[in-house]
C-alpha atoms as a PDB file:
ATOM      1  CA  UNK A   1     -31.103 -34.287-122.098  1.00  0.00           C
ATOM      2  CA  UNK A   2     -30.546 -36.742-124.800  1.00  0.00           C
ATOM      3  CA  UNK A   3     -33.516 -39.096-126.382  1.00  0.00           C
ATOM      4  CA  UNK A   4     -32.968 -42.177-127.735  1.00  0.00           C
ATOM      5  CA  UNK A   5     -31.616 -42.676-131.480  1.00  0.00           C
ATOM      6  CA  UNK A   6     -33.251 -41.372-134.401  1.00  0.00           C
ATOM      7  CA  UNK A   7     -35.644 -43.442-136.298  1.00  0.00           C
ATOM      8  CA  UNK A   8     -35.874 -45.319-133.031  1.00  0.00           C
ATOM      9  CA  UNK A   9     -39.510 -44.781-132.078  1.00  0.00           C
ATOM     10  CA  UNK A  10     -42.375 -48.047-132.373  1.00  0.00           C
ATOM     11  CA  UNK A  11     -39.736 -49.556-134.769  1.00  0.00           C
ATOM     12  CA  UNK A  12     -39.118 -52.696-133.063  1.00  0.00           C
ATOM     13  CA  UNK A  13     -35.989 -51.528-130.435  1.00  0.00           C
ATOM     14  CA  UNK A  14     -33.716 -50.790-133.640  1.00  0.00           C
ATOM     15  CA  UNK A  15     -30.695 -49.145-132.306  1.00  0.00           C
ATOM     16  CA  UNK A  16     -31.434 -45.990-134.710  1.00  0.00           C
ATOM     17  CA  UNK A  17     -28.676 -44.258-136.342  1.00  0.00           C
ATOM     18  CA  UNK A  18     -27.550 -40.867-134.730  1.00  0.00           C
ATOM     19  CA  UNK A  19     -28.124 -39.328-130.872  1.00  0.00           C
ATOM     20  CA  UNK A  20     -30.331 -36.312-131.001  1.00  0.00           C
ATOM     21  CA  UNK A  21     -30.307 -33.494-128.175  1.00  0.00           C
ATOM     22  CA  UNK A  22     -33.604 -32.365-126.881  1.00  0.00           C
ATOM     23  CA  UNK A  23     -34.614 -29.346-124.603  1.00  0.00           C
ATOM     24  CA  UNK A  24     -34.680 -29.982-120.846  1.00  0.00           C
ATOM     25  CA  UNK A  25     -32.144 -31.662-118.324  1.00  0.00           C
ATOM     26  CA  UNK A  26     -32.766 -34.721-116.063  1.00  0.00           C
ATOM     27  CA  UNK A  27     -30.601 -37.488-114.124  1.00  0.00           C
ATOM     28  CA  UNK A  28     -33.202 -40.400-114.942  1.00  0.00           C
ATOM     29  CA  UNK A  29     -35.365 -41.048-117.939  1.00  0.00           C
ATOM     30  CA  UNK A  30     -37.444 -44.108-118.932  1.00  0.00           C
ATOM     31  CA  UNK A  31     -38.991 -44.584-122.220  1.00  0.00           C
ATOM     32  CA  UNK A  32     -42.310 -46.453-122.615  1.00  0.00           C
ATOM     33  CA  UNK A  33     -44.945 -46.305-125.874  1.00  0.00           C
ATOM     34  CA  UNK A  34     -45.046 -42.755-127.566  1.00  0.00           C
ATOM     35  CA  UNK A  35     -44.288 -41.214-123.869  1.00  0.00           C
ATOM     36  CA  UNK A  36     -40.872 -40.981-122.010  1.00  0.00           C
ATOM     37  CA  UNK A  37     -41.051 -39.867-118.502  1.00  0.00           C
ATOM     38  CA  UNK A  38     -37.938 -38.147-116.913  1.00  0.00           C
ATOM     39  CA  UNK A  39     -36.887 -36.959-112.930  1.00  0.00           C
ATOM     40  CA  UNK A  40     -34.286 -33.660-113.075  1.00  0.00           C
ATOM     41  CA  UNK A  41     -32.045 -32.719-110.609  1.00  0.00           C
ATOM     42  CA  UNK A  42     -34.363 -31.213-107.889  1.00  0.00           C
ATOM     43  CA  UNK A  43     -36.169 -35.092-107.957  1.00  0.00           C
ATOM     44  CA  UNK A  44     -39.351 -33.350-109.812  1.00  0.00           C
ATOM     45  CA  UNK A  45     -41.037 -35.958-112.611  1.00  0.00           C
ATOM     46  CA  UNK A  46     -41.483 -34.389-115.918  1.00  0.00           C
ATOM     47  CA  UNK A  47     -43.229 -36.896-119.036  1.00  0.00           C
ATOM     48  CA  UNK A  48     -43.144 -35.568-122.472  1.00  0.00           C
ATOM     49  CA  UNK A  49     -46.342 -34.658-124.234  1.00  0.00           C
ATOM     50  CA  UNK A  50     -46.567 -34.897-128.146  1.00  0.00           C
ATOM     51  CA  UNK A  51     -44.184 -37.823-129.129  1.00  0.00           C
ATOM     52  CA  UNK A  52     -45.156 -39.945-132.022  1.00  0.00           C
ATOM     53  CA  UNK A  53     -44.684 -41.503-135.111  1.00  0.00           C
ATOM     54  CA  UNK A  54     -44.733 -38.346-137.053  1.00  0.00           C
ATOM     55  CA  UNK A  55     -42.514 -36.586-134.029  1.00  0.00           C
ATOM     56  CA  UNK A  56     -40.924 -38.853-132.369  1.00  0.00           C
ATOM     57  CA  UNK A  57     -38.896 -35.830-130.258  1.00  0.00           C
ATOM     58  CA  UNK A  58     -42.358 -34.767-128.858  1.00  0.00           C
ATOM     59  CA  UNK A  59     -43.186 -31.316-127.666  1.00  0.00           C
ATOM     60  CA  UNK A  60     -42.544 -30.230-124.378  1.00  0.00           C
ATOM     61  CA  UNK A  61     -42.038 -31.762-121.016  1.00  0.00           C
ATOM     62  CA  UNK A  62     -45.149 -31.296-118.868  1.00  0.00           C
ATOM     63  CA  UNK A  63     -44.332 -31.673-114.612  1.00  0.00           C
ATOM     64  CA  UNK A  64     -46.224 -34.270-113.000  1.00  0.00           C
ATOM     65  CA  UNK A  65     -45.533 -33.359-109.559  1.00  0.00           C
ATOM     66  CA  UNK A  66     -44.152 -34.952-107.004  1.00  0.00           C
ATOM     67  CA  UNK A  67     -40.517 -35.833-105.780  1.00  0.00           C
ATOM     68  CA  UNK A  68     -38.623 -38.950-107.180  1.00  0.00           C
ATOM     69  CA  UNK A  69     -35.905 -40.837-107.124  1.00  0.00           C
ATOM     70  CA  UNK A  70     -35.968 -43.422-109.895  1.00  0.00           C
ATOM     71  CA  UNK A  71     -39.219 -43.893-112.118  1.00  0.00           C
ATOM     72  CA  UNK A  72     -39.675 -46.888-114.472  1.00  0.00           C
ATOM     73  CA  UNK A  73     -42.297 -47.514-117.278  1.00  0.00           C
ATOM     74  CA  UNK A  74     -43.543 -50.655-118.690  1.00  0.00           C
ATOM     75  CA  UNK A  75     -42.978 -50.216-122.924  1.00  0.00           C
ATOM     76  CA  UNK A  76     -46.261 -52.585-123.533  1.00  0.00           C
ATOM     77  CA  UNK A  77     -48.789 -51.000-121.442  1.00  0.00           C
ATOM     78  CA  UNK A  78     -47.332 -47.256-120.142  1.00  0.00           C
ATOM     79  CA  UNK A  79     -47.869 -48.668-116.489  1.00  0.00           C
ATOM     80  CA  UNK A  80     -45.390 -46.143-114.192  1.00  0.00           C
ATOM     81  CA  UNK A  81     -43.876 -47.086-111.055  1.00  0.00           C
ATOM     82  CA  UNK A  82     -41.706 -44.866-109.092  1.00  0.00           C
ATOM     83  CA  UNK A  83     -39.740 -44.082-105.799  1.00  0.00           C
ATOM     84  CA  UNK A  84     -40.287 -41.150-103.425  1.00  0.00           C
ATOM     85  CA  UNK A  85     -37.438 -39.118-102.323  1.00  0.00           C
ATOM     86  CA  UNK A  86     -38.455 -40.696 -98.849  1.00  0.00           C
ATOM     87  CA  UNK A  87     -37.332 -44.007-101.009  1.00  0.00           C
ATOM     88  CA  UNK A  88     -41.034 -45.706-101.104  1.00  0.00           C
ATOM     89  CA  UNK A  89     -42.725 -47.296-103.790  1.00  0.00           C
ATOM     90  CA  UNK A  90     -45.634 -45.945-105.158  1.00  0.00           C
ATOM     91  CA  UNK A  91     -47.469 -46.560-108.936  1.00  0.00           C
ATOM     92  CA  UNK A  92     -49.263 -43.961-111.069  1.00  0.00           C
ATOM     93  CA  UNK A  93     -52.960 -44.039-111.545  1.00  0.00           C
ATOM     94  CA  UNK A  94     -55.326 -43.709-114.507  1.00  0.00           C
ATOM     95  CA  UNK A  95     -53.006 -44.612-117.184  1.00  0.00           C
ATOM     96  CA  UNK A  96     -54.555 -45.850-120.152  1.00  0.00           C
ATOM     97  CA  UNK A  97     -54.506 -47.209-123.510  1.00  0.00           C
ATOM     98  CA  UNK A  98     -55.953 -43.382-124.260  1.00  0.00           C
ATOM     99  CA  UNK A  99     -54.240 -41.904-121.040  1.00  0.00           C
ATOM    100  CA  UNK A 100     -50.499 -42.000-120.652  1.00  0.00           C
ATOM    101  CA  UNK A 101     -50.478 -39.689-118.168  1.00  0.00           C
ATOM    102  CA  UNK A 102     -52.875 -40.984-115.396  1.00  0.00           C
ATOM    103  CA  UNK A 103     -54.194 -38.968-112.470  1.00  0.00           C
ATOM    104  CA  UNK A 104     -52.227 -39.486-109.338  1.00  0.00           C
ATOM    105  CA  UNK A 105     -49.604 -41.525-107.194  1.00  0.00           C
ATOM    106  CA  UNK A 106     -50.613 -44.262-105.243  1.00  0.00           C
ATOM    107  CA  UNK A 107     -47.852 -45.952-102.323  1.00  0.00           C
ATOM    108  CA  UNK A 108     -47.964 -49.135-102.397  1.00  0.00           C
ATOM    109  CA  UNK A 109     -46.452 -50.803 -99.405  1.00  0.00           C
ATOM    110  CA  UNK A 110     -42.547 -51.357 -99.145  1.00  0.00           C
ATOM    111  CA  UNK A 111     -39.463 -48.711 -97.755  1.00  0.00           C
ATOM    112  CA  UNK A 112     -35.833 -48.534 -97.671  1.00  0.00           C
ATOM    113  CA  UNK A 113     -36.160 -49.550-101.677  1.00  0.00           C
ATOM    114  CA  UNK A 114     -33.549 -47.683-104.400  1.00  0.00           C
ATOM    115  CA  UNK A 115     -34.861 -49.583-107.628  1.00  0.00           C
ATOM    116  CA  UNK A 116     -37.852 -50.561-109.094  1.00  0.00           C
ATOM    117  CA  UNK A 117     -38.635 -51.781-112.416  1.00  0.00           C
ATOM    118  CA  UNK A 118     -42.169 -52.482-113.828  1.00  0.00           C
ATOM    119  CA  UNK A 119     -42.369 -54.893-117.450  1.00  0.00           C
ATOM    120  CA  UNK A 120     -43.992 -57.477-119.086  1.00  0.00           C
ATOM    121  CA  UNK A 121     -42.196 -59.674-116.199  1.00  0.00           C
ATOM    122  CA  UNK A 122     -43.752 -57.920-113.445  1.00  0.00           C
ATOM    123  CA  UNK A 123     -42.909 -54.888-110.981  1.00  0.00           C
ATOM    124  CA  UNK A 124     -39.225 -56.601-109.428  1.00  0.00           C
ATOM    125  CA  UNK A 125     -37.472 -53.850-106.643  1.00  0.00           C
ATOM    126  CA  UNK A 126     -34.227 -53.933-104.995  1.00  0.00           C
ATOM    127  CA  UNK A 127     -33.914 -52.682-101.370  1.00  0.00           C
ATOM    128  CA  UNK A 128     -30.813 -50.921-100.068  1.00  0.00           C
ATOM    129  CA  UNK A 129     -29.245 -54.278 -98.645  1.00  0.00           C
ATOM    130  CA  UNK A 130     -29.619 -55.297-102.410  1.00  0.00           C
ATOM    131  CA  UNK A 131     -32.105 -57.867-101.721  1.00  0.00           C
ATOM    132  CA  UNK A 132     -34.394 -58.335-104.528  1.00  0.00           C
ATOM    133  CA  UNK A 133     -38.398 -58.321-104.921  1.00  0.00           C
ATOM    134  CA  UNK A 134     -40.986 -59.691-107.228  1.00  0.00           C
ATOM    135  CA  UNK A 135     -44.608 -57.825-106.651  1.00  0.00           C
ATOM    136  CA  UNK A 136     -47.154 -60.867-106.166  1.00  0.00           C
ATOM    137  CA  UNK A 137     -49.225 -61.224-109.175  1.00  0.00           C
ATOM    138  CA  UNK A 138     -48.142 -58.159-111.345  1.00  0.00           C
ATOM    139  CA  UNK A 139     -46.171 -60.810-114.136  1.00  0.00           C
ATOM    140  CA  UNK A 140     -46.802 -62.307-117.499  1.00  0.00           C
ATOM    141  CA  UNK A 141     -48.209 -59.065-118.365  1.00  0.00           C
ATOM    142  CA  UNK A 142     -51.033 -59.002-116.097  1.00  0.00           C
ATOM    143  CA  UNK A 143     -49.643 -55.509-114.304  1.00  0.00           C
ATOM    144  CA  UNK A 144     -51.952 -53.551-111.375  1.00  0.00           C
ATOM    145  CA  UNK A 145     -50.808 -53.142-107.890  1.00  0.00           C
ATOM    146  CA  UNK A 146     -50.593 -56.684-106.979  1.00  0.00           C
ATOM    147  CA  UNK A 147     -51.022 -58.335-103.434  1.00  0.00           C
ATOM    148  CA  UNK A 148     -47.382 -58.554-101.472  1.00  0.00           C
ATOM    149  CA  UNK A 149     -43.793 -58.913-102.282  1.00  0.00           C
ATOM    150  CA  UNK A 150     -41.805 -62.042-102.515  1.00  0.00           C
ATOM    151  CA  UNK A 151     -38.448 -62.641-101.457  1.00  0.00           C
ATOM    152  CA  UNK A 152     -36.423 -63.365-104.714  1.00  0.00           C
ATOM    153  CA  UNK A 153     -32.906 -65.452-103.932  1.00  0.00           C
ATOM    154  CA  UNK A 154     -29.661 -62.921-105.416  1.00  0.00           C
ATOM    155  CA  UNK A 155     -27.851 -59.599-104.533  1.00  0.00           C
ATOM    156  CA  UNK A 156     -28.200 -57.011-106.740  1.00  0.00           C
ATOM    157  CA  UNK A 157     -27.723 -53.173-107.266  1.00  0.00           C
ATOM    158  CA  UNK A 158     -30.224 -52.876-109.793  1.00  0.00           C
ATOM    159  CA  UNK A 159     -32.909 -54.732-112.226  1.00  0.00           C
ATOM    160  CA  UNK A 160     -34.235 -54.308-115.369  1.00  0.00           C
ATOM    161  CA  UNK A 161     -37.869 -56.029-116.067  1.00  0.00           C
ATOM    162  CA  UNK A 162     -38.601 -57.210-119.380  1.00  0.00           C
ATOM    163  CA  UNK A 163     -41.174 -59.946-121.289  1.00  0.00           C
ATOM    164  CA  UNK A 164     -40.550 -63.007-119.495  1.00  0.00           C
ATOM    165  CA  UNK A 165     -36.993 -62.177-118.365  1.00  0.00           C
ATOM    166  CA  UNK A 166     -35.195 -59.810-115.684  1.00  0.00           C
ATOM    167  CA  UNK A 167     -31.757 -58.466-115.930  1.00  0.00           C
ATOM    168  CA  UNK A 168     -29.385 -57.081-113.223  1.00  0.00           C
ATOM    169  CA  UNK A 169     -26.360 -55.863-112.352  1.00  0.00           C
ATOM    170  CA  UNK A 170     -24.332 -56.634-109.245  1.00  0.00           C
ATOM    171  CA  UNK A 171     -22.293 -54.430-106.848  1.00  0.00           C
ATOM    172  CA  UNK A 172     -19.108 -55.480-108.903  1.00  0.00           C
ATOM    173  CA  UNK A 173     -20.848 -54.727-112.078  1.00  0.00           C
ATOM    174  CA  UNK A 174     -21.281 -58.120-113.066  1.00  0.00           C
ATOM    175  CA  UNK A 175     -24.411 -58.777-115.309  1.00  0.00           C
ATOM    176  CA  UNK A 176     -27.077 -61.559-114.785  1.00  0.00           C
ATOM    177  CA  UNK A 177     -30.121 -62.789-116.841  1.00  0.00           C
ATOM    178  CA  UNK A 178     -33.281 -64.314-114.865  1.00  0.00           C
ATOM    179  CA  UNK A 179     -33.972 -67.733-116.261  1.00  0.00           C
ATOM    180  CA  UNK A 180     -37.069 -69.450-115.869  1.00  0.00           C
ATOM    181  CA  UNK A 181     -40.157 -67.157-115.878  1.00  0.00           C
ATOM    182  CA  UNK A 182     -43.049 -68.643-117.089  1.00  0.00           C
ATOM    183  CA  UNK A 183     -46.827 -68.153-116.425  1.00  0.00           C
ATOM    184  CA  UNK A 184     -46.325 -70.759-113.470  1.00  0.00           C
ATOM    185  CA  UNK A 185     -43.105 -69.725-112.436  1.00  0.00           C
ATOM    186  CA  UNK A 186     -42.956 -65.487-112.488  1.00  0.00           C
ATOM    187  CA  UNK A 187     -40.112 -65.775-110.534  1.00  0.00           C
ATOM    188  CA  UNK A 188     -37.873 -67.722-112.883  1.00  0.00           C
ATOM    189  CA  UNK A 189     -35.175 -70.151-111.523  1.00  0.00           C
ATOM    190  CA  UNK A 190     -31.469 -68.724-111.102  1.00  0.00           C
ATOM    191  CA  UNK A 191     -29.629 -65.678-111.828  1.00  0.00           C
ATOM    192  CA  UNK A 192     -27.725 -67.090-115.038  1.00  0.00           C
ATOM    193  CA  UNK A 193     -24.331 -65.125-115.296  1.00  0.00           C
ATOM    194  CA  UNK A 194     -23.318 -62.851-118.626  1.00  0.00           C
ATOM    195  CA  UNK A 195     -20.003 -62.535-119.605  1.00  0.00           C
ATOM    196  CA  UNK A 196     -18.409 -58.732-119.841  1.00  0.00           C
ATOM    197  CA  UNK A 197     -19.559 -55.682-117.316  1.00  0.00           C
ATOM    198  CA  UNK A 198     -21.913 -53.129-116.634  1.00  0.00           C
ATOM    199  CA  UNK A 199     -23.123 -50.571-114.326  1.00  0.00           C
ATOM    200  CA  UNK A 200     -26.681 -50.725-115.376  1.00  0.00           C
ATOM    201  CA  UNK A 201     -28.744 -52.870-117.744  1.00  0.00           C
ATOM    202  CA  UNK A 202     -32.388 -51.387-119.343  1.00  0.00           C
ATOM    203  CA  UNK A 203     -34.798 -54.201-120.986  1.00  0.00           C
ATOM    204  CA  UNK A 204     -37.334 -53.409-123.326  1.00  0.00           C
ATOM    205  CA  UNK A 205     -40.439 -55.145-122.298  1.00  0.00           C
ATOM    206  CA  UNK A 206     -41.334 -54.452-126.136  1.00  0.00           C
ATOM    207  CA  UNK A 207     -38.848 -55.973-127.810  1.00  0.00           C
ATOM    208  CA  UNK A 208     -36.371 -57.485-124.765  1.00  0.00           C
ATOM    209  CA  UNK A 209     -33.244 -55.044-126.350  1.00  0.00           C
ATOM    210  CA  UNK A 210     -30.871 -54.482-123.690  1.00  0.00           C
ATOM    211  CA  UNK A 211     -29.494 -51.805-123.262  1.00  0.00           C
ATOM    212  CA  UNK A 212     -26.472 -50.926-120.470  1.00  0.00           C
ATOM    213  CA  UNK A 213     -24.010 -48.283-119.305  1.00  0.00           C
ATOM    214  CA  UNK A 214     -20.305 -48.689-118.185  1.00  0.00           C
ATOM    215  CA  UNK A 215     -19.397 -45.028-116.835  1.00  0.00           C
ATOM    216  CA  UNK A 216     -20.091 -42.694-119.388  1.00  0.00           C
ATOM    217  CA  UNK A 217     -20.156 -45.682-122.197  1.00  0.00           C
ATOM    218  CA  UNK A 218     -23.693 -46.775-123.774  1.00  0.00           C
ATOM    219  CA  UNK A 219     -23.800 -50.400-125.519  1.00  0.00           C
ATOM    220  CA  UNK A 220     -26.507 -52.191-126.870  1.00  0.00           C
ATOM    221  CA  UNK A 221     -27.071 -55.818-126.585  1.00  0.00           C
ATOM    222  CA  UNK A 222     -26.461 -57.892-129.921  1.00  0.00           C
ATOM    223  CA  UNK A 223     -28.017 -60.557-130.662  1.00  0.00           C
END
């Protein structure tokens, strides 16, 4: 498992300097503040206890429980949502500005989903038609469960939620920013295009750094 850069940790989003190698192995992780929660290769969720300015590595990785998919965690506020290996949505419980843990899963009402994304912007998911979501009332950094799911206009593989924007990836890789969101609007407007391609994007709802992969390529967003 690799964490990300060195001298990287409540800096800003700095890109850091070198990659460093931790303990542990996992297809998924998602970083949020002093906590980065990770799913393996049997789908069990792991977060790592410890991190922090003074060791920004951590400790160890403690197992939640649980089966997942795909996990996301808001870099403001530590909120988790995740996916079931039966591909529903469900959010973790009891986090705090004192727990980043929590104390359970709770499903929260939507199947046949392969992405969700919880930030600043709101909890946005993406079904397996690629048909994109925006959970009622979770935006401008308000967070919580929310009350329903709107239909957001697109097709997209994946999103990435951020602080007032939402970025996304297509089934031919090509990369979109969500223009628009505002505390009126948490929607946004359109799906502006990016030049270049990725497989996946990552936003910082921190700092908005983007982050993206192209096969086995990592790039940061300049700006």
């Amino acid at each position: 498992m690799t964490s990300p850069s060195t001298n990287c940790v409540n800096n800003g989003g700095k890109a850091g300097s070198e990659w460093q190698v931790l303990d542990g192995g996992a297809n998924l992780i998602s970083s949020g503040f002093n906590v980065v929660w990770a799913v393996n290769r049997t789908l069990q969720v792991f977060y790592r206890r410890g991190i922090s300015d003074a060791n920004p590595i951590g400790i160890v990785w403690e197992n939640v429980g649980g089966y997942f998919i795909w996990i996301s965690v808001n870099s403001v506020n530590n909120e988790v949502w995740s996916l079931t290996d039966r591909q529903e949505v469900v959010r973790r419980l009891g986090i705090s500005a004192t727990d980043y843990v929590g104390v359970g899963w709770s499903g929260v009402l939507q199947e046949a989903i392969k992405v969700v994304s919880v930030g600043q912007a709101g909890v946005w998911t993406v079904n397996s038609a690629n048909v994109v979501f925006y959970r009622i009332g979770t935006g401008n950094g308000i967070g919580g469960e929310g009350t329903g799911w709107e239909l957001v206009d697109g097709s997209l593989k994946q999103v990435s939620s951020g602080d007032g924007v939402v970025w996304g990836v297509d089934e031919n890789n090509n990369i979109f920013k969500r223009t628009g969101i505002n505390d009126t609007n948490p929607t946004g407007i359109e799906w502006e295009p990016i030049s270049d391609t990725l497989s996946q994007v990552s936003v910082s709802s921190a700092s908005n750094f983007v982050w993206g992969l192209d096969g086995g390529s990592v790039y940061q967003r300049m700006f």
